[in-house]
C-alpha atoms as a PDB file:
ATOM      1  CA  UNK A   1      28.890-168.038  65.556  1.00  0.00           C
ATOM      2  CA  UNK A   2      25.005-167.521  66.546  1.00  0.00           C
ATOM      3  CA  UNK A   3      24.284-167.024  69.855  1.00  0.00           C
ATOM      4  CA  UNK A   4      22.275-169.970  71.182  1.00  0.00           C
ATOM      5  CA  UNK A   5      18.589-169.538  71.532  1.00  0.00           C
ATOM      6  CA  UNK A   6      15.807-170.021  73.886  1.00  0.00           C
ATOM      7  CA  UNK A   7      12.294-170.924  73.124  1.00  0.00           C
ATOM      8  CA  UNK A   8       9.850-170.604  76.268  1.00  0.00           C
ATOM      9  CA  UNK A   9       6.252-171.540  75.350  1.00  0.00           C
ATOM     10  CA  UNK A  10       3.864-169.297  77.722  1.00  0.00           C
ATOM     11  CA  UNK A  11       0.294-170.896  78.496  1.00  0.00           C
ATOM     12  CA  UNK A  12      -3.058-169.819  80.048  1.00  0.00           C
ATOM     13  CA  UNK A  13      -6.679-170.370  79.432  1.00  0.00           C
ATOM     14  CA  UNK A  14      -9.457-168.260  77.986  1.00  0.00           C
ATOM     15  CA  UNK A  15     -11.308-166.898  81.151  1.00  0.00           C
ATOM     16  CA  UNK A  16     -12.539-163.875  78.821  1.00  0.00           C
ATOM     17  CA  UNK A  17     -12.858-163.750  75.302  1.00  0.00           C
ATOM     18  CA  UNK A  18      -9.775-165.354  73.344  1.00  0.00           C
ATOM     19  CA  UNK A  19      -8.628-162.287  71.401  1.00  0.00           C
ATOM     20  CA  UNK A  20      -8.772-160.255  74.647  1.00  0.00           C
ATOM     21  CA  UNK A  21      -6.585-162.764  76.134  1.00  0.00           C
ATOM     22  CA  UNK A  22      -3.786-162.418  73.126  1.00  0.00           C
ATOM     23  CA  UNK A  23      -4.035-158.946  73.329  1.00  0.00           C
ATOM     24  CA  UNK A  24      -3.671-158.618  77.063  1.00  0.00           C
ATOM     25  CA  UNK A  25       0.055-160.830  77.548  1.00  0.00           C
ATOM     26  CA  UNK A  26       1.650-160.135  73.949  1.00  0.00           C
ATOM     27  CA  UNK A  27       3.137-156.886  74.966  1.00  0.00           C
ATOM     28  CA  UNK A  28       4.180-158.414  78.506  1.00  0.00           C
ATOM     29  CA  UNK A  29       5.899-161.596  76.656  1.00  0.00           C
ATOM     30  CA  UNK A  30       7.684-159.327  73.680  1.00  0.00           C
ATOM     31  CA  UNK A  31       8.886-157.347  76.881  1.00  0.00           C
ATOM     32  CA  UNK A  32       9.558-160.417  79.144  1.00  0.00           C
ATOM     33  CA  UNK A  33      11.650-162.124  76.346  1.00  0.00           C
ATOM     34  CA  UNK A  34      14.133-158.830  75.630  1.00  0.00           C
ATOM     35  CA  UNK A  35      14.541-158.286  79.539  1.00  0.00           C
ATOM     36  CA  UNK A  36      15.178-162.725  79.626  1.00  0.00           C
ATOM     37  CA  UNK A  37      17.575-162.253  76.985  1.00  0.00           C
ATOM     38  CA  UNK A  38      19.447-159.958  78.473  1.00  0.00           C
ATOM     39  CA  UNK A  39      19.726-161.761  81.914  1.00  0.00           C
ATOM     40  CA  UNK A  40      20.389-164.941  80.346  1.00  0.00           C
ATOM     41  CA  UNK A  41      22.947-163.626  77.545  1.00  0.00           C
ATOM     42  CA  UNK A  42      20.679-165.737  75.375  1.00  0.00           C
ATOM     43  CA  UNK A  43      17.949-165.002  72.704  1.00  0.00           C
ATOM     44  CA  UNK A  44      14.479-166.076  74.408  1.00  0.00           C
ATOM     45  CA  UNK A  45      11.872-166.071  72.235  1.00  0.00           C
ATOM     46  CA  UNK A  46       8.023-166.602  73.674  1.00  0.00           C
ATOM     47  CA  UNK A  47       5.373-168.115  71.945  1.00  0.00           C
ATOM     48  CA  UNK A  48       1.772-168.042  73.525  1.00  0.00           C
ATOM     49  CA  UNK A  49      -0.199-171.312  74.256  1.00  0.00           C
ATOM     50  CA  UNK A  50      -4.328-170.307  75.016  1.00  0.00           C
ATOM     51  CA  UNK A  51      -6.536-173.560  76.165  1.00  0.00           C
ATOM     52  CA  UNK A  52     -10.054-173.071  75.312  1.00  0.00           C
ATOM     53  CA  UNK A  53     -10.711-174.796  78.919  1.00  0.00           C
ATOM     54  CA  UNK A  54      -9.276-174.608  82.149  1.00  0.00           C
ATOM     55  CA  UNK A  55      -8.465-178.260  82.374  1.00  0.00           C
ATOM     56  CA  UNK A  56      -6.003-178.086  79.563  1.00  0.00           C
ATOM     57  CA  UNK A  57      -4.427-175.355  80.490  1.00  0.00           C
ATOM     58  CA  UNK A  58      -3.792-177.200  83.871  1.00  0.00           C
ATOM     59  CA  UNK A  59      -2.770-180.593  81.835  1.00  0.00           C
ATOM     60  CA  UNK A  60      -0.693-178.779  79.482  1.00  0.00           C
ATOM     61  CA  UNK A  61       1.589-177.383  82.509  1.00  0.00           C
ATOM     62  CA  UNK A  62       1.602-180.443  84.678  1.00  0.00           C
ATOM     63  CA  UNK A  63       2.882-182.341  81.868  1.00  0.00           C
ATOM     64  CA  UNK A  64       5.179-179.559  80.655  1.00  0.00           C
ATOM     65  CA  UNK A  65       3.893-179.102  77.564  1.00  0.00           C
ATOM     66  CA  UNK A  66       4.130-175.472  78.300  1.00  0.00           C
ATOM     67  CA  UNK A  67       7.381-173.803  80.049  1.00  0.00           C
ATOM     68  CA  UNK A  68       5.446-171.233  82.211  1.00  0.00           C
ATOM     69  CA  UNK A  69       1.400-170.070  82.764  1.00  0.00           C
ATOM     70  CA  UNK A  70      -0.246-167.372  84.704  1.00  0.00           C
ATOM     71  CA  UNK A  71      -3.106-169.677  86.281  1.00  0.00           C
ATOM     72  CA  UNK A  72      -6.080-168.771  88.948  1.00  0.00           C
ATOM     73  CA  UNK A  73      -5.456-169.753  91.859  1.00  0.00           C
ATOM     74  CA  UNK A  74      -7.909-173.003  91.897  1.00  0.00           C
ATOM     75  CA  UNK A  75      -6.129-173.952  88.863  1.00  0.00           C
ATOM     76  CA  UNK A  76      -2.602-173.890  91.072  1.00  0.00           C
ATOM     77  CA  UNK A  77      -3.993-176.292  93.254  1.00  0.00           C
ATOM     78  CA  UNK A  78      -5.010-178.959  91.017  1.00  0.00           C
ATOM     79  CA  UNK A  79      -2.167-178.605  89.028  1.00  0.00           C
ATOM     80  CA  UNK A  80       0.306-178.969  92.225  1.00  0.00           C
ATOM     81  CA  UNK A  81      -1.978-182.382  92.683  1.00  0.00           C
ATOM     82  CA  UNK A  82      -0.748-183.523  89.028  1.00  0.00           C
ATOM     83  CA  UNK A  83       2.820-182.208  89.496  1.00  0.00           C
ATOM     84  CA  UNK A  84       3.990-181.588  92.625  1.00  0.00           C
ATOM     85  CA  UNK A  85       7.203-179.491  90.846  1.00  0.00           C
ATOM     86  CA  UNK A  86       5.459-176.850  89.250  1.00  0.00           C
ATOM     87  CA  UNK A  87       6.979-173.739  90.858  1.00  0.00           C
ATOM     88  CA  UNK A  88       5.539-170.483  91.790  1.00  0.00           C
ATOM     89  CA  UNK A  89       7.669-167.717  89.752  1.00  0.00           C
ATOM     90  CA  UNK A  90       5.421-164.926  91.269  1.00  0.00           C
ATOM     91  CA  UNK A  91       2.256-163.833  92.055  1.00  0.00           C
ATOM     92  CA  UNK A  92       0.604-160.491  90.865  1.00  0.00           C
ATOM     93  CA  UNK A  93       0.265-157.694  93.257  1.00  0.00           C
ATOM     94  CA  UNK A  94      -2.730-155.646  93.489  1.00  0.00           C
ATOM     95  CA  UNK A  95      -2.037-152.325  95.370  1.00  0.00           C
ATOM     96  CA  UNK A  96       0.613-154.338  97.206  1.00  0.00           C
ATOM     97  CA  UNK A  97      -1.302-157.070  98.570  1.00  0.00           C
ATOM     98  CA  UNK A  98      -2.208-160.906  97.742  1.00  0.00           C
ATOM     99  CA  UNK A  99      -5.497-160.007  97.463  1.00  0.00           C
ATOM    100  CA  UNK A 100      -8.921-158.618  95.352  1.00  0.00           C
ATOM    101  CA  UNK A 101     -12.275-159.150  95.028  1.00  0.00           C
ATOM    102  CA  UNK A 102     -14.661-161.389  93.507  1.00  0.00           C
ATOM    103  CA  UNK A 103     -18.507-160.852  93.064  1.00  0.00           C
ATOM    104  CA  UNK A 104     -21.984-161.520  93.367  1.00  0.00           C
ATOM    105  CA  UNK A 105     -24.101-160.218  90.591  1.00  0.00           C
ATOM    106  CA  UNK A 106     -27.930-159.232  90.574  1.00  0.00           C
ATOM    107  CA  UNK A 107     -29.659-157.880  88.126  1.00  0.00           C
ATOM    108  CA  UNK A 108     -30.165-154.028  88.647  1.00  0.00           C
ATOM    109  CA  UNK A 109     -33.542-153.852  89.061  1.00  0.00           C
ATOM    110  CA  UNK A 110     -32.821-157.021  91.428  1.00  0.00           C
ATOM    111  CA  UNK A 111     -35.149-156.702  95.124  1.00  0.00           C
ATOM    112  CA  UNK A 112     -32.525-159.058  96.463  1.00  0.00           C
ATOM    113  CA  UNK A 113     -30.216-158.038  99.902  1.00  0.00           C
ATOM    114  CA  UNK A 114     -28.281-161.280 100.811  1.00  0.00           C
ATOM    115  CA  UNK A 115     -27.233-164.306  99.580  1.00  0.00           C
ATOM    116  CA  UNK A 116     -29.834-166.106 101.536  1.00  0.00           C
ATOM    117  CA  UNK A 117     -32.190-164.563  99.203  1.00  0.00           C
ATOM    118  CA  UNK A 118     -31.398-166.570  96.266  1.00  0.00           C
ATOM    119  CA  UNK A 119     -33.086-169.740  97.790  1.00  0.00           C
ATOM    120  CA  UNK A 120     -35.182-171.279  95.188  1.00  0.00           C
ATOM    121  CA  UNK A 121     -33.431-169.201  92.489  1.00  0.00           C
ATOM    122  CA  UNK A 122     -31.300-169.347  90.154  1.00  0.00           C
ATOM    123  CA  UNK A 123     -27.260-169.091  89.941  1.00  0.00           C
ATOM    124  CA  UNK A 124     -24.879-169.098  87.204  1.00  0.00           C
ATOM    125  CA  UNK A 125     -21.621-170.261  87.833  1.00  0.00           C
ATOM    126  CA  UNK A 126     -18.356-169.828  85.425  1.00  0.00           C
ATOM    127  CA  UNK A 127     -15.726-172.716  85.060  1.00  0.00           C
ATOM    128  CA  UNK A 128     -16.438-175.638  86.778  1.00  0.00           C
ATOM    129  CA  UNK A 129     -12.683-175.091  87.889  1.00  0.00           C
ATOM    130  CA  UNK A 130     -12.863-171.510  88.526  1.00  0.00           C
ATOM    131  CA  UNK A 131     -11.683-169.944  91.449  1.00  0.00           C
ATOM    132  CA  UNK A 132     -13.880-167.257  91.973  1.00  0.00           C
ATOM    133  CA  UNK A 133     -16.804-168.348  89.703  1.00  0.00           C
ATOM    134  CA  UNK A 134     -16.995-171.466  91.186  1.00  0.00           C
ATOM    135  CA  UNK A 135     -14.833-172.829  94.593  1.00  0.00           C
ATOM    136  CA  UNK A 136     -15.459-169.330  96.193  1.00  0.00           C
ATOM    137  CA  UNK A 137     -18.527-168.645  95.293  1.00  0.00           C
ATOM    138  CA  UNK A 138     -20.113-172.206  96.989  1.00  0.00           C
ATOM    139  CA  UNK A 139     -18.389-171.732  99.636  1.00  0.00           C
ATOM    140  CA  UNK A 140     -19.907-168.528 100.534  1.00  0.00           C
ATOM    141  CA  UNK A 141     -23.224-169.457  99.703  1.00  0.00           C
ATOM    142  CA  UNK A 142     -23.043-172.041 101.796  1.00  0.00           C
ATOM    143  CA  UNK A 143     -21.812-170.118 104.715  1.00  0.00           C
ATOM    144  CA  UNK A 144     -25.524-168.239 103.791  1.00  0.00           C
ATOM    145  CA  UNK A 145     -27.213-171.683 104.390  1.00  0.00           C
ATOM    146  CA  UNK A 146     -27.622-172.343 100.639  1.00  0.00           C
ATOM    147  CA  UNK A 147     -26.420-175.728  98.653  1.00  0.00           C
ATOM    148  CA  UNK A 148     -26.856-176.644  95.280  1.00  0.00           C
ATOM    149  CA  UNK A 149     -30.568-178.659  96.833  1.00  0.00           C
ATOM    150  CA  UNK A 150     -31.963-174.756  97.354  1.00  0.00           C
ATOM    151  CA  UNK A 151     -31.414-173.235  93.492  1.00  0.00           C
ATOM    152  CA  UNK A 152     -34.155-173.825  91.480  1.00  0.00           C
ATOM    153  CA  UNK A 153     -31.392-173.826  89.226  1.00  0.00           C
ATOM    154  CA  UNK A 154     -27.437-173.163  88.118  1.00  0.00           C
ATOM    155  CA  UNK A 155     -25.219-173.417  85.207  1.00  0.00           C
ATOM    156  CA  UNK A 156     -21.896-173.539  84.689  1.00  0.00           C
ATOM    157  CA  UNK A 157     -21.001-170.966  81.755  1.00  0.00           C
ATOM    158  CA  UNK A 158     -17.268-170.772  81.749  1.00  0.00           C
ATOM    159  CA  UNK A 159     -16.083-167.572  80.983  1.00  0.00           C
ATOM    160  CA  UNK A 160     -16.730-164.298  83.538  1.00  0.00           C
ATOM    161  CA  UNK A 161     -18.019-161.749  80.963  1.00  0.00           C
ATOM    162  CA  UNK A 162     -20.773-164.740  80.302  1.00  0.00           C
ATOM    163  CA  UNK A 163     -22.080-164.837  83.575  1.00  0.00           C
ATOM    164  CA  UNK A 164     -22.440-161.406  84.003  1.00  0.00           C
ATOM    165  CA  UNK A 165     -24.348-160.698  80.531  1.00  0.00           C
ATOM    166  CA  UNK A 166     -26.725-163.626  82.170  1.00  0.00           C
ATOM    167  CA  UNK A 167     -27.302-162.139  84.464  1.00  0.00           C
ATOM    168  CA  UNK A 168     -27.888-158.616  83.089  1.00  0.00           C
ATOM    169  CA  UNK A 169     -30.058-160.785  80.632  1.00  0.00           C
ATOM    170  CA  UNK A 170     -32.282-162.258  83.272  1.00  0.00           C
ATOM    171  CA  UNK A 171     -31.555-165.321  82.370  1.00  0.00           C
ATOM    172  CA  UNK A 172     -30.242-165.901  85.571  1.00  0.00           C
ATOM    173  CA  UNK A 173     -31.286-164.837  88.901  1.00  0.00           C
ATOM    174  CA  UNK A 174     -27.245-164.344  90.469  1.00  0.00           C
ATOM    175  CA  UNK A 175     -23.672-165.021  89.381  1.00  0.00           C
ATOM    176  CA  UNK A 176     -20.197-165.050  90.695  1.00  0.00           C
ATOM    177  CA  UNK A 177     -17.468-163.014  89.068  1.00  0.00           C
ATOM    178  CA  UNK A 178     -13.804-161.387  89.268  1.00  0.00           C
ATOM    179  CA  UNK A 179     -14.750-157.625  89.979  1.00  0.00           C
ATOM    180  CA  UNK A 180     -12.467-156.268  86.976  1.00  0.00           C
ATOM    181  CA  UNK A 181     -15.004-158.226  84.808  1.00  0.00           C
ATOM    182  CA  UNK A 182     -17.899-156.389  86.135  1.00  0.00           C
ATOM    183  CA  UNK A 183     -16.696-153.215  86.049  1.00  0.00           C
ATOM    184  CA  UNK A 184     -15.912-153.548  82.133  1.00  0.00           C
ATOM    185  CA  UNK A 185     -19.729-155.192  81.597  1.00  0.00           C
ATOM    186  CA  UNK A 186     -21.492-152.099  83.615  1.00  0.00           C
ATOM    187  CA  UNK A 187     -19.153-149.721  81.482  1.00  0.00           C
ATOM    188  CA  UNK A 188     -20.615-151.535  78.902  1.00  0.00           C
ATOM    189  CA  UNK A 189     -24.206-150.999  79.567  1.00  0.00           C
ATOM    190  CA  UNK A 190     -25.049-154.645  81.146  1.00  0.00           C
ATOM    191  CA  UNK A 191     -27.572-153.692  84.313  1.00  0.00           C
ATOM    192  CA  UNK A 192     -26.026-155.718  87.169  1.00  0.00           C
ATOM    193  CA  UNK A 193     -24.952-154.740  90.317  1.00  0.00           C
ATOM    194  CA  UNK A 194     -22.977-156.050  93.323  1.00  0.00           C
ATOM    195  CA  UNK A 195     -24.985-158.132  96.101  1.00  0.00           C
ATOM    196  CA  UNK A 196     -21.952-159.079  97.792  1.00  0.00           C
ATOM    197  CA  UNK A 197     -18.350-159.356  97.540  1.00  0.00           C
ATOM    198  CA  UNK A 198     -15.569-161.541  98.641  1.00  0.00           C
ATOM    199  CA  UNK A 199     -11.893-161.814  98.842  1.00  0.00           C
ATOM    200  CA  UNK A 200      -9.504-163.841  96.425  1.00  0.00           C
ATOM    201  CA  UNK A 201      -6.149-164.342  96.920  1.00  0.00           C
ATOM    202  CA  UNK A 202      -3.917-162.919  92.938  1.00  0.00           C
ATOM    203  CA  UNK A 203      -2.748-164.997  90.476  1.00  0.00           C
ATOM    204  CA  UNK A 204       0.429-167.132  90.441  1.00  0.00           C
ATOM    205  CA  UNK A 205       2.964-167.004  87.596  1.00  0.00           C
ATOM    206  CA  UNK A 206       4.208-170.653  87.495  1.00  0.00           C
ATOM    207  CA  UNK A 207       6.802-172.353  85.691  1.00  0.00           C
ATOM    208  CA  UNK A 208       6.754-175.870  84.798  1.00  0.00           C
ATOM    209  CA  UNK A 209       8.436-178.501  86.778  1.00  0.00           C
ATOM    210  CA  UNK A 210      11.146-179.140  84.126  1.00  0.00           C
ATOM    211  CA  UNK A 211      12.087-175.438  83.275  1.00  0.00           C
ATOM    212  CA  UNK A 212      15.878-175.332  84.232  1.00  0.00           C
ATOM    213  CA  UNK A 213      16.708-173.352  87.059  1.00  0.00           C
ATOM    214  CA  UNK A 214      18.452-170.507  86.025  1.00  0.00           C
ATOM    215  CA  UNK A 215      15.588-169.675  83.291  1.00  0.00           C
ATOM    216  CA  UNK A 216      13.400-169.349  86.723  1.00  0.00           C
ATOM    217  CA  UNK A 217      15.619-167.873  88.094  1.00  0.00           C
ATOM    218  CA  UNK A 218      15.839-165.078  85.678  1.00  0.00           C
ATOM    219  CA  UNK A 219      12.471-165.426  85.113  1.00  0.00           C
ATOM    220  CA  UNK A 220      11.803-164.398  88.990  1.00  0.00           C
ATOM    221  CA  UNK A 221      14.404-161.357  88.955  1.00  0.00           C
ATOM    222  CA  UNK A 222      12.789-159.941  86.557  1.00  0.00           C
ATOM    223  CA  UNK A 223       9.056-159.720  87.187  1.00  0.00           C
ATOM    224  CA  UNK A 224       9.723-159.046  90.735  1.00  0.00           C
ATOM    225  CA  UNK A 225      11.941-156.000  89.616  1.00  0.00           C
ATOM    226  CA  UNK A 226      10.017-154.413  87.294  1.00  0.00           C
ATOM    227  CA  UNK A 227       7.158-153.607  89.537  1.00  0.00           C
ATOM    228  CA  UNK A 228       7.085-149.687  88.042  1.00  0.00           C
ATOM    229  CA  UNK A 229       7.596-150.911  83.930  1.00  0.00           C
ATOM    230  CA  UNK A 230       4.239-149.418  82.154  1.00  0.00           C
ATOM    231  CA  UNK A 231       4.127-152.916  80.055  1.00  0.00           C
ATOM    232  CA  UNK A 232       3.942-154.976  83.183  1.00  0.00           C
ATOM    233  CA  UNK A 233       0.831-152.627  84.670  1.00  0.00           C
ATOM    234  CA  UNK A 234      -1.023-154.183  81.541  1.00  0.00           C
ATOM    235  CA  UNK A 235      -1.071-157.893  83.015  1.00  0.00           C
ATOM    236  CA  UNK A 236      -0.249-156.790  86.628  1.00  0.00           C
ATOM    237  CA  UNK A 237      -1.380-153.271  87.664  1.00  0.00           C
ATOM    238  CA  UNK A 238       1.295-152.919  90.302  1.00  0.00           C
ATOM    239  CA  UNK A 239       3.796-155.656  89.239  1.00  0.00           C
ATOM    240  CA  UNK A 240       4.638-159.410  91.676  1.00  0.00           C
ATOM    241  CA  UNK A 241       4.836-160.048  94.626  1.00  0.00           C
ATOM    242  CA  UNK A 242       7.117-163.526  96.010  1.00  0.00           C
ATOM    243  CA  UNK A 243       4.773-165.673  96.842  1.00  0.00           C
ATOM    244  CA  UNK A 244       4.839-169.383  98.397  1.00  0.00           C
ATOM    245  CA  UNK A 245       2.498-172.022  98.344  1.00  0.00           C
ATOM    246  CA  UNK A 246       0.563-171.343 102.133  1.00  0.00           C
ATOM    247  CA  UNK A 247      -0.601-167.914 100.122  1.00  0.00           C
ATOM    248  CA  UNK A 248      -3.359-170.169  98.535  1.00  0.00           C
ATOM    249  CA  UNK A 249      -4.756-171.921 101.633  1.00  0.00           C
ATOM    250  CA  UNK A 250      -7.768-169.850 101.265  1.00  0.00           C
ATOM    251  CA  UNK A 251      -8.521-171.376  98.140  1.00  0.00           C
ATOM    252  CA  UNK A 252      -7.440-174.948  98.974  1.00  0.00           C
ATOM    253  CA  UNK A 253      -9.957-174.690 101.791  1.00  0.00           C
ATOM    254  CA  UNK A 254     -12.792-172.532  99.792  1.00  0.00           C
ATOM    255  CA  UNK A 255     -12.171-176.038  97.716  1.00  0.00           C
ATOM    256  CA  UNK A 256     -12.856-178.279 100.246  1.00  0.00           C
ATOM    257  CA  UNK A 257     -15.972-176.780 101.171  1.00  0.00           C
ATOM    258  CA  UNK A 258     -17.214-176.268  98.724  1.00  0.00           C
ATOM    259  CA  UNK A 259     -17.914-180.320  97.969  1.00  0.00           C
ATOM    260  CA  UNK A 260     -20.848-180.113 100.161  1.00  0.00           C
ATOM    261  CA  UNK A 261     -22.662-177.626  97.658  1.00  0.00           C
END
């Protein structure tokens, strides 16, 4: 008789290009479905689920079209509005902590030295549901007296890597992104540097409010024990962390602020 089988359908959204996003989680799922299989004494098989935007990727989980996502943390807290069920799995862990940095972008050749420079500039955003490319980033500027009344201008561009080749491009005078990003676009030759830089608080692993408990379960054992597995450095340089929902205050209050930009 066939053993019985398990199909888990894994979502996110594209916050850089599409194809980087395949490329980044296959490896992690192929290995995440053997290591599932073997807890569960099941076959799990993992198909991948990419929204083009932010808001479906947060619709798809609250309504369970998808089994499990690896979200920003903005996205978390709407999608905890939707669904109140939607469980934290785990959260990544950089160098052992709960949180990294996001940043502000010049140009190189930028004269600017603080935030309260950029009155009467211009700003690009990312998603308009972005963490750290939107809900962070107005909240800090308007901790440096600025609202959205003192840009000459902003955009919201969606992805990261956009903002920053805006930047570099002049097109823009500043822009908020996830420091990883801008490492990879200076590598790449875009002229930006940092102006400032703030913290962010990693990214939750979530499961969807119907997934039965013992697939979380095993879901949970697993990524929080294989902290040292070279396939799980690809999506999570030093593996999860257990994390609860008070870990994303910061964000649910960068959130609330930030309605007065």
């Amino acid at each position: 008789m066939a053993a019985a089988e398990i199909t888990l359908t894994f979502g996110t959204y594209a916050a850089d290009k599409p194809t980087d996003t395949v490329k980044k989680y296959r490896p992690f799922l192929t290995f995440l479905s053997n290591r599932l299989s073997d807890e569960l004494g099941e076959q799990v098989t993992v198909r991948m689920s990419i929204a083009k935007e932010y808001e479906q990727g947060i619709e798809q989980l609250a309504a369970g079209d998808v089994d499990f996502a690896r979200f920003g943390p903005a996205s978390y807290v709407h999608v905890m509005k939707k669904n109140p069920g939607v469980q934290i799995v785990a959260m990544e862990s950089k160098k052992g902590e709960k949180r990294f940095k996001g940043v502000f972008v010049v140009h190189q050749n930028s004269t600017i030295t603080e935030l309260s420079d950029l009155a009467g500039l211009s700003f690009a955003f990312g998603d308009e549901l972005s963490t750290i490319g939107r809900y962070l980033a107005q909240s800090h500027l308007l901790d440096a007296g600025i609202t959205s009344d003192d840009l000459h201008a902003f955009e919201y561009l969606g992805r990261h890597d956009l903002v920053g080749e805006a930047v570099g491009a002049g097109r823009f005078t500043a822009g908020a992104l996830k420091e990883s990003t801008y490492k990879k676009l200076v590598a790449k030759g875009v002229p930006i540097r940092v102006l400032a830089s703030f913290d962010n608080v990693t990214k939750p692993w979530l499961a969807a409010s119907d997934l039965p408990a013992p697939v979380v379960a095993a879901m949970r054992r697993v990524m929080l024990s294989s902290e040292n597995e070279e396939i799980v450095r690809r999506v999570s340089k030093n593996g999860f962390l257990e994390g609860t929902d008070a870990d994303y205050d910061l964000i649910r209050n960068a959130m609330e602020q930030s309605e007065a930009f």
